[in-house]
Protein backbone atom coordinates (compact mmCIF):
# COMPACT_ATOMS: atom_id res chain seq x y z
CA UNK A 1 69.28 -10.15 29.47
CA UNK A 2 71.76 -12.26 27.75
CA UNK A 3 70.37 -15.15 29.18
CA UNK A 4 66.97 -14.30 27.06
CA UNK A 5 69.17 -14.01 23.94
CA UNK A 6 71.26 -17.20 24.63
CA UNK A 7 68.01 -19.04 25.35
CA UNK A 8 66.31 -17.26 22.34
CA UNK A 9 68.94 -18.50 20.00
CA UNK A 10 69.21 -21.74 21.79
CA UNK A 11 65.24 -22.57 20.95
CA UNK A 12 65.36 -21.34 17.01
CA UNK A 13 68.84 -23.87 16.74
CA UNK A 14 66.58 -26.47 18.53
CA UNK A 15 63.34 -25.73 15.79
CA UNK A 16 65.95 -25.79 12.75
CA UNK A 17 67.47 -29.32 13.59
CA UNK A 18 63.89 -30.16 14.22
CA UNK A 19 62.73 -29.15 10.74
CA UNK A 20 65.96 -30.24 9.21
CA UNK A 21 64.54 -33.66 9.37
CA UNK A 22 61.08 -32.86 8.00
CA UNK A 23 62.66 -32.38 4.50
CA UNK A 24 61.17 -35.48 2.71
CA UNK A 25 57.79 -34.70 3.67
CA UNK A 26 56.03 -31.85 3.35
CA UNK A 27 57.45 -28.12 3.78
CA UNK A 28 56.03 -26.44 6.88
CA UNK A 29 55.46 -22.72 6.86
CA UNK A 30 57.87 -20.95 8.86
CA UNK A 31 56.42 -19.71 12.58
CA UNK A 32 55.03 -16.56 12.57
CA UNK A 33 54.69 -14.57 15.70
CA UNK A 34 50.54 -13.93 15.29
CA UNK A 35 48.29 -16.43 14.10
CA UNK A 36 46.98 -15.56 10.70
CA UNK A 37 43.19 -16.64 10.88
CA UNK A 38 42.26 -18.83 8.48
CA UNK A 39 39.23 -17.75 6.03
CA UNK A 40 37.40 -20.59 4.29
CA UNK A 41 36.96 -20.56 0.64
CA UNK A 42 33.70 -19.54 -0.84
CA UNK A 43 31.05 -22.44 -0.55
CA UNK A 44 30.33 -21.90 -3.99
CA UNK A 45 32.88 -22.82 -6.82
CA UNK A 46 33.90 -20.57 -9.45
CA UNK A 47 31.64 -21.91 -12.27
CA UNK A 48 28.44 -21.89 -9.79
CA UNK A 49 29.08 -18.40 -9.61
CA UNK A 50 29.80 -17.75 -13.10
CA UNK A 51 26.02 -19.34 -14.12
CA UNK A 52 24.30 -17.49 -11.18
CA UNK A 53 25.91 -14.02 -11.59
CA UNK A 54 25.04 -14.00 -15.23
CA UNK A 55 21.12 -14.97 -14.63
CA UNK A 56 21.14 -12.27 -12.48
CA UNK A 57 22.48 -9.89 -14.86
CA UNK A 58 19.93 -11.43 -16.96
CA UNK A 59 17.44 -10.26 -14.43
CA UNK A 60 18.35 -6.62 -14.33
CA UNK A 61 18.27 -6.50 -18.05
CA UNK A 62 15.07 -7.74 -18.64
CA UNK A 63 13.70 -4.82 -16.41
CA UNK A 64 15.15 -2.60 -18.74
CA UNK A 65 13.58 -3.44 -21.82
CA UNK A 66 10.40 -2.29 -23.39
CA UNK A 67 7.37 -4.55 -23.64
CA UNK A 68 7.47 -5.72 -27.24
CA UNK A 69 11.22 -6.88 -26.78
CA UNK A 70 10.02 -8.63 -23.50
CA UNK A 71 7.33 -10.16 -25.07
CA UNK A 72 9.78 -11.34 -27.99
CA UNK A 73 12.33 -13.08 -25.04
CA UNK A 74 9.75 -14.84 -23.60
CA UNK A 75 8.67 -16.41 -26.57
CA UNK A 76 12.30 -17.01 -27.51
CA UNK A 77 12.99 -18.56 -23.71
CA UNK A 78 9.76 -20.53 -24.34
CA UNK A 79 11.12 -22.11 -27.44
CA UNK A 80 14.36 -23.30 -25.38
CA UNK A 81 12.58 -25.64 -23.02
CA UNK A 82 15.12 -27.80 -22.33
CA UNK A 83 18.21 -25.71 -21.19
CA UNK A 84 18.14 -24.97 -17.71
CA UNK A 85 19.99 -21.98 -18.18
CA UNK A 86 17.03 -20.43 -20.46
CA UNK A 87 14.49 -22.08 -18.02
CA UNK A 88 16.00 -19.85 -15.18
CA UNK A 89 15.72 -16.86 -17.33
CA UNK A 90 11.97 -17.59 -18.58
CA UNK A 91 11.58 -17.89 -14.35
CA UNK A 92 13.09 -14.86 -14.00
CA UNK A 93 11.05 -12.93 -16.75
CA UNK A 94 7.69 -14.44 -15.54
CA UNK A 95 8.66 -13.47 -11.57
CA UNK A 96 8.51 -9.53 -12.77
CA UNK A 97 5.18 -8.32 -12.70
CA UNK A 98 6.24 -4.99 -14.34
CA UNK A 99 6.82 -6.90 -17.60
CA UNK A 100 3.13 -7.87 -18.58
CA UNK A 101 4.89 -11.52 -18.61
CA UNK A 102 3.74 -11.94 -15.05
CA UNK A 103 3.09 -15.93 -14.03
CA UNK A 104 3.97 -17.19 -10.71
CA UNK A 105 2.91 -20.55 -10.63
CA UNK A 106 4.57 -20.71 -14.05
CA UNK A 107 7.85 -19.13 -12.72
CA UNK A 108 7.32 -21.35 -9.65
CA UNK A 109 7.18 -24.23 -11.30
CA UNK A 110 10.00 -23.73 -13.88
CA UNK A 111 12.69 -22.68 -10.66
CA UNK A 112 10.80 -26.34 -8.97
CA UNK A 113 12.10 -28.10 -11.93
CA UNK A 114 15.58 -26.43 -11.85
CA UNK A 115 16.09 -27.31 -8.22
CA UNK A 116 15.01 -31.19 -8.79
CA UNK A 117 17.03 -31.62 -12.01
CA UNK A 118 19.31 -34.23 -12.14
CA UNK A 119 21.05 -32.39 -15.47
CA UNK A 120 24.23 -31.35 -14.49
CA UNK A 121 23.86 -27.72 -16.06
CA UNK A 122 21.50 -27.41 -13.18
CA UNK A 123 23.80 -28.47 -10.88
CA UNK A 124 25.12 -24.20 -11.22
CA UNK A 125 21.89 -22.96 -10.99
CA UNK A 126 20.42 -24.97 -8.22
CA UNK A 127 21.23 -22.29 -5.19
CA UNK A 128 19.40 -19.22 -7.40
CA UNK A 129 16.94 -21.77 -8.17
CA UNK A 130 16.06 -22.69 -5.05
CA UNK A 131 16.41 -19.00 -3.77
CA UNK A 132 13.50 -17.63 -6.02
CA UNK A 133 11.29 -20.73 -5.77
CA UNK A 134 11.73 -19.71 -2.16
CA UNK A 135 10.57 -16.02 -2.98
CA UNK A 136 7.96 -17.16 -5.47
CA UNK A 137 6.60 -19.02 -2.48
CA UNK A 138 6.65 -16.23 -0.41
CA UNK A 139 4.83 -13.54 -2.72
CA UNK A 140 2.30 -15.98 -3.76
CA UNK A 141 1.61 -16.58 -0.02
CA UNK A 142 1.55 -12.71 0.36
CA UNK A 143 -1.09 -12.52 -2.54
CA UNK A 144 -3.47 -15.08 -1.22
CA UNK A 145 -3.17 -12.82 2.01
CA UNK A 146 -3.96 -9.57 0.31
CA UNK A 147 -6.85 -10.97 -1.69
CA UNK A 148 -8.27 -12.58 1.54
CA UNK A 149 -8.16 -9.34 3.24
CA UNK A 150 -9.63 -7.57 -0.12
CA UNK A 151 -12.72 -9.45 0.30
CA UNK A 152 -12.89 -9.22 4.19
CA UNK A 153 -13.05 -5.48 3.18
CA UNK A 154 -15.65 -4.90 0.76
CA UNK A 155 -17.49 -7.57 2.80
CA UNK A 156 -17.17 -4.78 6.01
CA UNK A 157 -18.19 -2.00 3.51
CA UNK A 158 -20.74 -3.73 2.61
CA UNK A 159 -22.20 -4.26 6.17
CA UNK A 160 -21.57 -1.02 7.16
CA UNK A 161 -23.60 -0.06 3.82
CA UNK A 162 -26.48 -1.99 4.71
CA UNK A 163 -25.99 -0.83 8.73
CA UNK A 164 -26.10 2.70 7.03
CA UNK A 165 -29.10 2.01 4.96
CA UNK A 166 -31.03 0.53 8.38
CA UNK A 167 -29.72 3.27 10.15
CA UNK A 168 -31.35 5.80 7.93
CA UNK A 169 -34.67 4.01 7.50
CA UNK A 170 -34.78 3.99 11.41
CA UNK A 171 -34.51 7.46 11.24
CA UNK A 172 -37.07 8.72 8.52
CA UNK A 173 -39.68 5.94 10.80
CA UNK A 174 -38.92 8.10 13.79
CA UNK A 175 -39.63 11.47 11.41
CA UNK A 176 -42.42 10.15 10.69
CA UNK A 177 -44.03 9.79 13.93
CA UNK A 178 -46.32 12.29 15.38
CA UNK A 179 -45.14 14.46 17.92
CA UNK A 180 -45.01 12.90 21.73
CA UNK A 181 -46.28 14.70 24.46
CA UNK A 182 -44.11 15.78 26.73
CA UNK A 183 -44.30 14.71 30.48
CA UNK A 184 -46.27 16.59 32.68
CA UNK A 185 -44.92 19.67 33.47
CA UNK A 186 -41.99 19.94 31.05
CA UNK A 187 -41.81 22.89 28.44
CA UNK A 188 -40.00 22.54 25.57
């Protein structure tokens, strides 16, 4: 057991005189018995963040408010065309269909321009940007779909309309008919 301990204390003396001539360069961390993982930083700095957490506080508030006031933002984010800070917003407002503002390929096309800007206020908003052009793609697909299979619909109902109709004349011919007679030796 002492052996351990002599060894033990041998090996830290050893790592100290080691380290003792490390002292113009940089300080190393002193061993630790588990390895602490390391966790990356967020991908995103602080000020990306910053722009994209308050468009999408923007967001929720804008489902909150009553249709005049909505109508009065958009025609205030309209009249700020060139931030792209207020062009996020006005592609956020347009993107709700709840708010009677409702313009996809407008919306679309404004969170387009964010993501291609060269400005560097983009620069923040690019990852939200591109996030709800993707969604905005994805909805407007899904709405081509649903109208598509609208129209296959009423197309069926109106076959099986007209199938009805045939159906019924059919009937009211055979109504019409006289009476067979009935093979020999058959009562009804």
């Amino acid at each position: 057991m002492s052996s351990k301990l002599s060894m033990a204390v041998s090996l830290t003396a050893i790592l100290a005189a080691g380290c003792a001539g490390l002292s113009d360069k940089a300080p190393v961390a002193p061993a630790t018995s588990a390895a602490v993982p390391v966790v990356p930083g967020p991908l995103v700095p602080q000020a990306h963040e910053d722009a994209q957490a308050a468009a999408l506080a923007y967001r929720l508030s804008v489902l909150q408010l009553p249709m005049p006031q909505n109508v009065n933002e958009r025609n205030r984010l309209v009249s700020v065309s060139g931030d792209p800070g207020a062009q996020l917003r006005l592609a956020l407002l347009l993107a709700q269909p709840r708010t009677g503002n409702g313009d996809l390929a407008r919306a679309l096309a404004l969170a387009d321009g964010i993501v291609k800007s060269t400005d560097p206020a983009a620069q923040a908003l690019r990852p939200l940007a591109a996030l709800l052009a993707e969604q905005l793609l994805e909805r407007q697909r899904l709405e081509q779909q649903v109208e598509r299979q609208a129209t296959q619909l009423r197309d069926s109902q109106r076959r099986v309309g007209e199938l009805q109709e045939k159906l019924e004349r059919l009937a009211n011919i055979e109504r019409s008919l006289p009476g067979r007679p009935l093979p020999s030796g058959r009562t009804p």
